[in-house]
C-alpha atoms as a PDB file:
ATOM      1  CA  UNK A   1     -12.439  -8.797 -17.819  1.00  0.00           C
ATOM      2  CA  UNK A   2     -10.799  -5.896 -19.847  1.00  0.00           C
ATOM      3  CA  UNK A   3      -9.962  -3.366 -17.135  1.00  0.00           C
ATOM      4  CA  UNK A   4      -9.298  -0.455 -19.608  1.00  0.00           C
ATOM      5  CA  UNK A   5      -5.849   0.024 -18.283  1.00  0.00           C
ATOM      6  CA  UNK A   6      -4.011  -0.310 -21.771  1.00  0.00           C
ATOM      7  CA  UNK A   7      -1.949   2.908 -21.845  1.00  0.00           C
ATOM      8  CA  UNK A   8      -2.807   4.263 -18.007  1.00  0.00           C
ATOM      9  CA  UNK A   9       0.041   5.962 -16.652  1.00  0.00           C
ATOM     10  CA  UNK A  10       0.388   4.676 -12.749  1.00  0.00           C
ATOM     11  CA  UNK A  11       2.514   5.583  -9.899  1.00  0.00           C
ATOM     12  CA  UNK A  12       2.905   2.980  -7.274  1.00  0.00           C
ATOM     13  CA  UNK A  13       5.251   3.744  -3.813  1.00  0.00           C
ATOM     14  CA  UNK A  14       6.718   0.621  -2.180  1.00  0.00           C
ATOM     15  CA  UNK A  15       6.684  -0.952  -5.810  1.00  0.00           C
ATOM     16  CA  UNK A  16       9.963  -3.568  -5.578  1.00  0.00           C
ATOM     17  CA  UNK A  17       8.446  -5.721  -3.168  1.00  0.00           C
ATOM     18  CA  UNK A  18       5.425  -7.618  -2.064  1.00  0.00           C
ATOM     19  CA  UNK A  19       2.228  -5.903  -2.996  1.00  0.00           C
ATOM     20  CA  UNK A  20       3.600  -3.239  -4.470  1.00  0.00           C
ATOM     21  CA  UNK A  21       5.739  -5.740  -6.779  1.00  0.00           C
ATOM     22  CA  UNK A  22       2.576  -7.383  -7.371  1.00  0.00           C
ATOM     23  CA  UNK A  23       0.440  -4.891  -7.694  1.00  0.00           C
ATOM     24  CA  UNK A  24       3.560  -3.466 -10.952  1.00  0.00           C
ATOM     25  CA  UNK A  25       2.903  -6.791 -12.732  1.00  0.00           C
ATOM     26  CA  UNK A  26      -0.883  -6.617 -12.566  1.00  0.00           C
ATOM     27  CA  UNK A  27      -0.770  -3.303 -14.103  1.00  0.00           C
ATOM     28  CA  UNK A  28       1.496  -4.363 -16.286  1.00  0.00           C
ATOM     29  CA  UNK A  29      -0.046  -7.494 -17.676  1.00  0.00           C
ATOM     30  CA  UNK A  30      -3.152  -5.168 -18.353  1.00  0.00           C
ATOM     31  CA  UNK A  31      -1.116  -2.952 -20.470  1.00  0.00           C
ATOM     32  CA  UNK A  32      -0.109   0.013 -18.127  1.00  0.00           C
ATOM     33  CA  UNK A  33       3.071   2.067 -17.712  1.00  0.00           C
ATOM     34  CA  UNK A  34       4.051   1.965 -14.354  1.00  0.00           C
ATOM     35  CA  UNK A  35       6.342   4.477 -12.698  1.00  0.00           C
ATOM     36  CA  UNK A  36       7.994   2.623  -9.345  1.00  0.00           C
ATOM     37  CA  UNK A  37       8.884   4.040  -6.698  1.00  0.00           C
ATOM     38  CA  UNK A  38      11.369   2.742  -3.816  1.00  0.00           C
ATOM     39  CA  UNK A  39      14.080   2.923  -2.138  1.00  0.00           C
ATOM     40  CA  UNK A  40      16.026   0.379  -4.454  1.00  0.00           C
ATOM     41  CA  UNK A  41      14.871  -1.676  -7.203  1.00  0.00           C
ATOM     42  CA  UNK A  42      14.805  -5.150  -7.334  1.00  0.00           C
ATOM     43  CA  UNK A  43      15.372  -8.001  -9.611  1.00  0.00           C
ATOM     44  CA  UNK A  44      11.817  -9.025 -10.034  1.00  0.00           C
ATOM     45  CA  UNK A  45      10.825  -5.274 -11.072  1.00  0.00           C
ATOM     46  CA  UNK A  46      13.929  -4.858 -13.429  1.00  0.00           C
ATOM     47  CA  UNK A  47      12.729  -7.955 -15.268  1.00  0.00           C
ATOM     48  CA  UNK A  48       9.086  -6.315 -15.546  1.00  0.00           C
ATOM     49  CA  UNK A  49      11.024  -2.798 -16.689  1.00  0.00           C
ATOM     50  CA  UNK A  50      13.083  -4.802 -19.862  1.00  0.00           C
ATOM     51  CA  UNK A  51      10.258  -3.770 -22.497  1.00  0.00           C
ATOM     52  CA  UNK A  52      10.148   0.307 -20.952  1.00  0.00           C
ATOM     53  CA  UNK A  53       6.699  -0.912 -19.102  1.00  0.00           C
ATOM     54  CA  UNK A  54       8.052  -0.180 -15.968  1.00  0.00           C
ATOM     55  CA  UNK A  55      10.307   3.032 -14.794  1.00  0.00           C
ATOM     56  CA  UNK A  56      11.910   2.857 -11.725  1.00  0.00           C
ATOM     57  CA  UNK A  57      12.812   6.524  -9.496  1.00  0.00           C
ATOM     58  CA  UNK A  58      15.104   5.373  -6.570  1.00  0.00           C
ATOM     59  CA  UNK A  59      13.757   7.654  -3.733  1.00  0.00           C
ATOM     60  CA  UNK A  60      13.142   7.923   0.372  1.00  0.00           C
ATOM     61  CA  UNK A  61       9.561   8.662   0.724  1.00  0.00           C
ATOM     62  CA  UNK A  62      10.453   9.271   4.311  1.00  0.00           C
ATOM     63  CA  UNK A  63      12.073  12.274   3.336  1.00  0.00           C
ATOM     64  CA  UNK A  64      10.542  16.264   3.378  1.00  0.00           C
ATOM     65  CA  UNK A  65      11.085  15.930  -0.187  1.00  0.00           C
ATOM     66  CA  UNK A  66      10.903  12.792  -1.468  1.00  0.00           C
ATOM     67  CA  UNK A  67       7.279  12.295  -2.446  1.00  0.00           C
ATOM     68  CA  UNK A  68       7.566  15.546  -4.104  1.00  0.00           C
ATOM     69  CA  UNK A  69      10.606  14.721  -6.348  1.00  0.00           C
ATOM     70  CA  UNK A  70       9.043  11.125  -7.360  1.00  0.00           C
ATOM     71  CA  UNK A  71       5.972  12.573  -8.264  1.00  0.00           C
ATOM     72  CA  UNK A  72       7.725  15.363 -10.419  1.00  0.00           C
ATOM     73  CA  UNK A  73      10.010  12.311 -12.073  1.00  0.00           C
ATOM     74  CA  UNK A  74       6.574  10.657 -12.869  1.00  0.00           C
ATOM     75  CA  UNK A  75       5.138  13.709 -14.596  1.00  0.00           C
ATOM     76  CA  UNK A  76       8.377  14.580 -16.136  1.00  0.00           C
ATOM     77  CA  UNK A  77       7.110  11.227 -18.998  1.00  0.00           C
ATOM     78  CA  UNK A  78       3.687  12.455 -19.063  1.00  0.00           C
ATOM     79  CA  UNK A  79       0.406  12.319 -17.210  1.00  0.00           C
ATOM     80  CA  UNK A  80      -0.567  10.697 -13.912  1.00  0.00           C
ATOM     81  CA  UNK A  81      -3.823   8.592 -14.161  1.00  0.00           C
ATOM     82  CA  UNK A  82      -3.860   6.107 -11.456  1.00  0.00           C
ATOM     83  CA  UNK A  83      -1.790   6.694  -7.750  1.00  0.00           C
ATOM     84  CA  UNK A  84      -1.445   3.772  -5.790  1.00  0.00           C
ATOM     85  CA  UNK A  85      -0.342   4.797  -2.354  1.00  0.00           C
ATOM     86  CA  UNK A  86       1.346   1.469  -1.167  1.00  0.00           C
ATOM     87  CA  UNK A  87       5.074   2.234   0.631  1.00  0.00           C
ATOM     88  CA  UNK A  88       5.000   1.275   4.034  1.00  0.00           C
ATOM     89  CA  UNK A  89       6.865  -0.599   7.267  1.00  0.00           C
ATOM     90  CA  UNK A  90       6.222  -2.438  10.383  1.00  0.00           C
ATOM     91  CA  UNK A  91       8.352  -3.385  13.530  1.00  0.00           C
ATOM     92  CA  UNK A  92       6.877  -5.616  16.498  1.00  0.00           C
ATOM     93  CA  UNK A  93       6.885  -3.793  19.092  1.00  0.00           C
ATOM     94  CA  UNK A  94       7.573  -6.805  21.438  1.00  0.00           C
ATOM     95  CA  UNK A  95       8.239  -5.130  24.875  1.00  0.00           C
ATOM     96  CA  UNK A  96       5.011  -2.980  24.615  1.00  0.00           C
ATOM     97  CA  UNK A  97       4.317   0.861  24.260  1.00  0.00           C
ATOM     98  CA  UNK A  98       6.373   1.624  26.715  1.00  0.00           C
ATOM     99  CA  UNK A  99       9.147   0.959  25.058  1.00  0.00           C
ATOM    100  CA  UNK A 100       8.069   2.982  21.722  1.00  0.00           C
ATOM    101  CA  UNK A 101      10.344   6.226  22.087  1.00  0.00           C
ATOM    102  CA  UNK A 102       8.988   9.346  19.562  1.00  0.00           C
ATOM    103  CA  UNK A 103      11.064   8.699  17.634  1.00  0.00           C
ATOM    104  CA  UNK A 104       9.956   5.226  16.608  1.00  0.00           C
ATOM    105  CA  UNK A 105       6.660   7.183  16.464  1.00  0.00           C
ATOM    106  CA  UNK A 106       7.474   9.820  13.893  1.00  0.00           C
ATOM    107  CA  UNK A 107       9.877   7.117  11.859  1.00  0.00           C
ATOM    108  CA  UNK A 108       6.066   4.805  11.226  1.00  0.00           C
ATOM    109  CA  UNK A 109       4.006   7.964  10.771  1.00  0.00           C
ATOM    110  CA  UNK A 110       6.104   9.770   8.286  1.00  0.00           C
ATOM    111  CA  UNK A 111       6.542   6.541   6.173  1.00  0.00           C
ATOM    112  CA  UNK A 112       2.981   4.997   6.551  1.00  0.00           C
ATOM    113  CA  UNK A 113       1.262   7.716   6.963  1.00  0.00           C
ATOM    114  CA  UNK A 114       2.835  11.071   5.675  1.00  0.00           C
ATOM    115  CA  UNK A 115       4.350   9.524   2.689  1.00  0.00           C
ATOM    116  CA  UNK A 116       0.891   8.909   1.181  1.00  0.00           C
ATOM    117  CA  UNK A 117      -0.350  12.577   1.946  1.00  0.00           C
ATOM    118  CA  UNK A 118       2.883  14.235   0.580  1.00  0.00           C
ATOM    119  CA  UNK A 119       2.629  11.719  -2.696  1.00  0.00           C
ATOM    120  CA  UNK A 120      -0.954  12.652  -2.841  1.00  0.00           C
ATOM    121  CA  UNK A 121      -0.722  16.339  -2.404  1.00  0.00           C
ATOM    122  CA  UNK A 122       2.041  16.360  -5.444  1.00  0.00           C
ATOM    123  CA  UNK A 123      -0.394  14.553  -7.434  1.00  0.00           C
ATOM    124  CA  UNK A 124      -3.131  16.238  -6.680  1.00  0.00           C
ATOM    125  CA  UNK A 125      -3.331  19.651  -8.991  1.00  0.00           C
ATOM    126  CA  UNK A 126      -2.550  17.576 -12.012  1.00  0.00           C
ATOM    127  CA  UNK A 127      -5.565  15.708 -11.635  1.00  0.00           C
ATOM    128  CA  UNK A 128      -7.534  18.193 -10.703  1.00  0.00           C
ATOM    129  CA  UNK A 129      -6.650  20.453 -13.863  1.00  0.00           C
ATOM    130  CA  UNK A 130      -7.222  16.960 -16.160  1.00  0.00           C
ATOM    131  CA  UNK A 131     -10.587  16.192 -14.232  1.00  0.00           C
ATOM    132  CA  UNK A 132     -10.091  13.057 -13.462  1.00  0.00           C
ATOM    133  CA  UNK A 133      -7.920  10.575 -11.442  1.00  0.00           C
ATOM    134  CA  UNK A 134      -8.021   7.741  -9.288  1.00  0.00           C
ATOM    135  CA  UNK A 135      -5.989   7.073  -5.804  1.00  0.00           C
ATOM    136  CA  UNK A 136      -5.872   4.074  -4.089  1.00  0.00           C
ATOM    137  CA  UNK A 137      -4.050   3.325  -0.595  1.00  0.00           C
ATOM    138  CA  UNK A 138      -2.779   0.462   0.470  1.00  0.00           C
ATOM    139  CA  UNK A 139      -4.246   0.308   4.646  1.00  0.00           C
ATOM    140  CA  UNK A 140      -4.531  -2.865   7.007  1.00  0.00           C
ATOM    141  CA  UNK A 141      -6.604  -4.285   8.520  1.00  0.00           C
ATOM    142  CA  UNK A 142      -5.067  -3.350  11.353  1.00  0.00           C
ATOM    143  CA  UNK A 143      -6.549  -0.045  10.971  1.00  0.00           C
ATOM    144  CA  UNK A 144     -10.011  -1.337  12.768  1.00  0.00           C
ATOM    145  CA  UNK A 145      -8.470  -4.185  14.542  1.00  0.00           C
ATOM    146  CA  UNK A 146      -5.735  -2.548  16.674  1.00  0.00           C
ATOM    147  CA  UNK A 147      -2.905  -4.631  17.672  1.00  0.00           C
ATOM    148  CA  UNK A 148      -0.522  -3.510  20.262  1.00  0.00           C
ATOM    149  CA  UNK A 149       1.961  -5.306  18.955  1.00  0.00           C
ATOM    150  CA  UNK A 150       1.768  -3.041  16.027  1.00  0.00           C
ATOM    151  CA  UNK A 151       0.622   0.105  18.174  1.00  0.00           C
ATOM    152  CA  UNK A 152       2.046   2.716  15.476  1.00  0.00           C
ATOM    153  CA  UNK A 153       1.403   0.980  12.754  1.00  0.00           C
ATOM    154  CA  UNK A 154      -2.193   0.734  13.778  1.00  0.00           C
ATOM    155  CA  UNK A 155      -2.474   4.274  14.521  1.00  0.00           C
ATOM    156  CA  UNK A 156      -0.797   4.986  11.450  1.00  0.00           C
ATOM    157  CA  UNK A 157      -3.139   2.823   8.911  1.00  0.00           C
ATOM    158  CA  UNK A 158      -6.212   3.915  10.870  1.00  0.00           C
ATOM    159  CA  UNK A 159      -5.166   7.846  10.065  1.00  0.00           C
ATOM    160  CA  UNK A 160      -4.637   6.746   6.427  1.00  0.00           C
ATOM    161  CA  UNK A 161      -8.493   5.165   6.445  1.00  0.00           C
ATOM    162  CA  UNK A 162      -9.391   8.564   7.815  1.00  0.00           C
ATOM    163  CA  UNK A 163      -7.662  10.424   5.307  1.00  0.00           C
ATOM    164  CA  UNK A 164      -8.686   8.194   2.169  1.00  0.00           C
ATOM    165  CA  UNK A 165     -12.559   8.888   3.100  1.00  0.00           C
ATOM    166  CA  UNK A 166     -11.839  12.648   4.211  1.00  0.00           C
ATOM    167  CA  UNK A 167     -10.499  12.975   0.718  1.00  0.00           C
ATOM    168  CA  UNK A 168     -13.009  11.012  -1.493  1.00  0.00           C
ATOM    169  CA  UNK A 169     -15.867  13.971  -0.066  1.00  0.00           C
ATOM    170  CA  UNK A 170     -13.750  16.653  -1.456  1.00  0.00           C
ATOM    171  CA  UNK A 171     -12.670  15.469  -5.292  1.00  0.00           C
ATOM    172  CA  UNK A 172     -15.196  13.399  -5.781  1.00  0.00           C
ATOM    173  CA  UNK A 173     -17.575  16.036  -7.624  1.00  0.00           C
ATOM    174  CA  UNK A 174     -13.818  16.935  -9.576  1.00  0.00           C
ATOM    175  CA  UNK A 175     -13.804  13.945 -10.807  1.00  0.00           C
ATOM    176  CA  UNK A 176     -11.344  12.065  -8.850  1.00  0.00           C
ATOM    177  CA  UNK A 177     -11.651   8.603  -7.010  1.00  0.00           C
ATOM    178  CA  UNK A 178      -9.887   7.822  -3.629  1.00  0.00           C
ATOM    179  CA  UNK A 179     -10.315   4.165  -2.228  1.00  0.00           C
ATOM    180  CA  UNK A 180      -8.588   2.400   0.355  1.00  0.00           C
ATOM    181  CA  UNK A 181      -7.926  -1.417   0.767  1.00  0.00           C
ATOM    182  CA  UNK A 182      -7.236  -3.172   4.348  1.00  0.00           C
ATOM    183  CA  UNK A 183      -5.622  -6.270   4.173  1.00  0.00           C
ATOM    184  CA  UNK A 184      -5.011  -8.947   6.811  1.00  0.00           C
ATOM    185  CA  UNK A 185      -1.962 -11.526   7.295  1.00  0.00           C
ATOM    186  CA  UNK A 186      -0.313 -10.913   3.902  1.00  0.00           C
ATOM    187  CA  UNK A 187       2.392 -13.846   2.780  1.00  0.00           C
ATOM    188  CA  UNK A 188       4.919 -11.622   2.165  1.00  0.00           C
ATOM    189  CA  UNK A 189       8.598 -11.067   3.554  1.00  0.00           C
ATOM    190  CA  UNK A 190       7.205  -8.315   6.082  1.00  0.00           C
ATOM    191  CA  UNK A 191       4.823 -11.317   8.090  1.00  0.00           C
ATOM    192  CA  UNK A 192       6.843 -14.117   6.612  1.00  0.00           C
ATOM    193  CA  UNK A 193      10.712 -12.948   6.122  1.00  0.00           C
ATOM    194  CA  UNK A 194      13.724 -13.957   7.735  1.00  0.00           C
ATOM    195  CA  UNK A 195      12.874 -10.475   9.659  1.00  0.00           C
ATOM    196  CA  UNK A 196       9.073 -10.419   9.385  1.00  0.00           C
ATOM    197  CA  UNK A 197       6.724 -10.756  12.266  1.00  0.00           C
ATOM    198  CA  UNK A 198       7.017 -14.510  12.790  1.00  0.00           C
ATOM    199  CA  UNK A 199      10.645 -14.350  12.781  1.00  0.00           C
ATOM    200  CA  UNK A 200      10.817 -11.480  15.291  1.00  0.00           C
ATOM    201  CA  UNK A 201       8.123 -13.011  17.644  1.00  0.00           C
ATOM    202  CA  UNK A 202       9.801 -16.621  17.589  1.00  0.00           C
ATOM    203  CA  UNK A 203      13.313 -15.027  18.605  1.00  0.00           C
ATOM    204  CA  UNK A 204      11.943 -12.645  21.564  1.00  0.00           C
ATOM    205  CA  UNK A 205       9.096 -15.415  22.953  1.00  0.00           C
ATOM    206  CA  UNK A 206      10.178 -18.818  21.702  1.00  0.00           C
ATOM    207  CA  UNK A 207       8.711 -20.760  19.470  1.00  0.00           C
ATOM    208  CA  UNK A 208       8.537 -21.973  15.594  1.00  0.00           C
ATOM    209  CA  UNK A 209       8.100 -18.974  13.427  1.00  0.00           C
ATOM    210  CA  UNK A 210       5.503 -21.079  11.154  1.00  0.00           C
ATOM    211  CA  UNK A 211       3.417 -21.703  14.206  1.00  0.00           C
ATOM    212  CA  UNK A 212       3.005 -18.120  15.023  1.00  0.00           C
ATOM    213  CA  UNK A 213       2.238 -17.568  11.443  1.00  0.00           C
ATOM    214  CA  UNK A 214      -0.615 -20.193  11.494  1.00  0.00           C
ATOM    215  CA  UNK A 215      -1.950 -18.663  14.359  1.00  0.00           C
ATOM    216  CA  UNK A 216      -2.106 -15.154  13.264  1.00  0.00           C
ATOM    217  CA  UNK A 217      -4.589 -16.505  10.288  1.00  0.00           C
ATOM    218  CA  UNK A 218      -6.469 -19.014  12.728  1.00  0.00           C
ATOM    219  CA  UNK A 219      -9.522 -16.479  13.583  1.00  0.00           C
ATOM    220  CA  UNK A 220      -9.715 -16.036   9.467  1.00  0.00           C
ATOM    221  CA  UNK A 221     -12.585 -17.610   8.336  1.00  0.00           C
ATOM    222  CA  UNK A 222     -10.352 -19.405   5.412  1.00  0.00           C
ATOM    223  CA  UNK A 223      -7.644 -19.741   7.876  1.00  0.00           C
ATOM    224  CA  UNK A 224      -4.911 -18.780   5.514  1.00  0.00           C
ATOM    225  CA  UNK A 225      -2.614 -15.861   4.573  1.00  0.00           C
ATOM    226  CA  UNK A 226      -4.116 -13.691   1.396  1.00  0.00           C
ATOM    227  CA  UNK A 227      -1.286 -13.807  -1.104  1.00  0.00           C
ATOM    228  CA  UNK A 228       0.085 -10.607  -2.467  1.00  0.00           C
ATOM    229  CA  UNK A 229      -1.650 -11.092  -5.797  1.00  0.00           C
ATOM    230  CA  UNK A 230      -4.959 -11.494  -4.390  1.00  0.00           C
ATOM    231  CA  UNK A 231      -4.431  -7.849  -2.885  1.00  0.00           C
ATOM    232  CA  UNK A 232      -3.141  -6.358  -6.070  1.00  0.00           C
ATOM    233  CA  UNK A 233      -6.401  -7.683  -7.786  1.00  0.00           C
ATOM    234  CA  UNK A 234      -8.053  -5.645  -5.562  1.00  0.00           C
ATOM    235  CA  UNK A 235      -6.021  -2.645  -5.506  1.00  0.00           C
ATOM    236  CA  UNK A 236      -5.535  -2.756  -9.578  1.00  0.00           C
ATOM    237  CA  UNK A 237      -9.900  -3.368  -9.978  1.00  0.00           C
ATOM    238  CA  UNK A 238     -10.705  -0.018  -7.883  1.00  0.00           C
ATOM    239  CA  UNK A 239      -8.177   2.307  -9.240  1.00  0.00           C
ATOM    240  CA  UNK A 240      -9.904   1.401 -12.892  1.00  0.00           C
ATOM    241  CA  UNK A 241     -12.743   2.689 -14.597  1.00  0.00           C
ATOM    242  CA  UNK A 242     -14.772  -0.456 -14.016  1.00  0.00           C
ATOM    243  CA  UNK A 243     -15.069   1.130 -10.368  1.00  0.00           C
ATOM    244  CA  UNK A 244     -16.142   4.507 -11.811  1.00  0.00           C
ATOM    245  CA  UNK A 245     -18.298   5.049  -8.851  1.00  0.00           C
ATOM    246  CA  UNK A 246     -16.740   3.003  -6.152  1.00  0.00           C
ATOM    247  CA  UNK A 247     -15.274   6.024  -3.756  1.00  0.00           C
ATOM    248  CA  UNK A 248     -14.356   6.595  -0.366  1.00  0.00           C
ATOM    249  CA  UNK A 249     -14.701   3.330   0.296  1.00  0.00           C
ATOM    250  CA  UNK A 250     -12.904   0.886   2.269  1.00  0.00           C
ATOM    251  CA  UNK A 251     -12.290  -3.207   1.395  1.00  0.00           C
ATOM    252  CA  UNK A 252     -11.426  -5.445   3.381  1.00  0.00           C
ATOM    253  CA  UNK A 253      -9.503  -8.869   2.123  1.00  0.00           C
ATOM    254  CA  UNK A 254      -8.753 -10.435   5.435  1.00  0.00           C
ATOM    255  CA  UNK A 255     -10.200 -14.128   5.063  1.00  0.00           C
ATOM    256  CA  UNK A 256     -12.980 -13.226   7.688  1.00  0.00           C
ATOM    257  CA  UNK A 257     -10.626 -12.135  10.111  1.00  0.00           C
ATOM    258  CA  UNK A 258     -12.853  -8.965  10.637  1.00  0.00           C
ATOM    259  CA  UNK A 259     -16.305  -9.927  12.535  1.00  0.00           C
ATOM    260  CA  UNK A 260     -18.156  -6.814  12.260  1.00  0.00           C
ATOM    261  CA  UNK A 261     -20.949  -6.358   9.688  1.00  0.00           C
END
């Protein structure tokens, strides 16, 4: 299926990694220019930047002014089309919310939460003078299944949800599209990395990091991870014009994990 990406301009947050890597080389292989933004590249991104497809903008999203100066980089080689709001962390919170000081607080909600509003509010007037645009964030499925082992990231993805719909009632009639996309158990670094979830759980509770992993997907209907390029499918379908009147909506790509209708 053609998407009718050839020659889309695209910024994507979070893009040297996981699914924002993946969600680069989607856009890529259907003929987009994708501006990346992240903290620090990557190999796997340089190699998709060798042919000018791909512009990387080192920046710190978690900063006042970061989203601002990426978004002013992007527009600096011409017009935005597509946003893909994707940068984000988590850190087990193993000895409960207790033990989650403010600061923890504000360091998941800035980066999770705010970076996405401050990217999207840069972006914004430009595609509101063109009359057209497309956002799509990058939630979790932990935003309806709260996990207090993730307590601010929960919080955080759930106020993103929030925001994505809040949004998609106001541009809509301008011509803009804002989506969201909740994935489950991901098989990337951040669930599956020498630091990821497993990892962290097996060292504070004991136990083989691939058995925790198996039993975080063991309530999924398919009982596996969804691999990054399943989500960038996704992510890359919505934010084209094939979805022309798919907005303020909210997928799910958790393997069944979620139960309700």
């Amino acid at each position: 299926m053609d998407l009718g990406l050839t020659g889309k301009r695209v910024l994507v947050t979070g893009a040297s990694k996981g699914i924002g890597l993946a969600v680069t080389r989607r856009l890529v292989d259907e003929g987009a220019t994708v501006v990346a933004g992240s903290r620090q590249s990557s190999s796997e991104l340089e190699a998709l930047g060798q042919d000018g497809a791909v512009v990387h903008v080192p920046v710190d999203l978690s900063s006042d002014q970061g989203p601002a100066q990426l978004v002013a980089a992007a527009l600096d080689g011409g017009q935005i089309d597509i946003l893909v709001n994707n940068a984000g962390a988590v850190t087990p919170r193993v000895d409960g919310f207790l033990s989650v000081t403010d600061a923890q607080w504000w360091t998941t909600l800035i980066l999770t939460f705010m970076a996405a509003v401050r990217t999207t509010r840069a972006v914004l007037p430009h595609m509101l003078e063109r009359g057209r645009g497309s956002i799509v964030n990058n939630a979790s499925v932990n935003a309806t299944l709260p996990d207090p082992l993730v307590i601010d990231y929960s919080a955080a993805k759930a106020a993103l949800n929030n925001f994505s719909k809040a949004l998609s009632k106001e541009v809509g009639r301008h011509g803009i599209r804002v989506n969201a996309v909740s994935a489950g158990p991901v098989r990337t670094d951040l669930w599956l990395g020498d630091e990821g979830v497993a990892a962290t759980l097996a060292a504070t509770h004991g136990g083989n990091p691939d058995d925790i992993a198996r039993q975080a997907v063991r309530e999924a209907a398919t009982q596996r991870f969804t691999t990054p390029e399943e989500v960038a499918d996704l992510i890359v379908y919505l934010a084209s014009d094939r979805a022309a009147n798919v907005t303020g909506a909210n997928y799910l790509i958790d393997g069944g994990l979620s139960q309700d209708l």
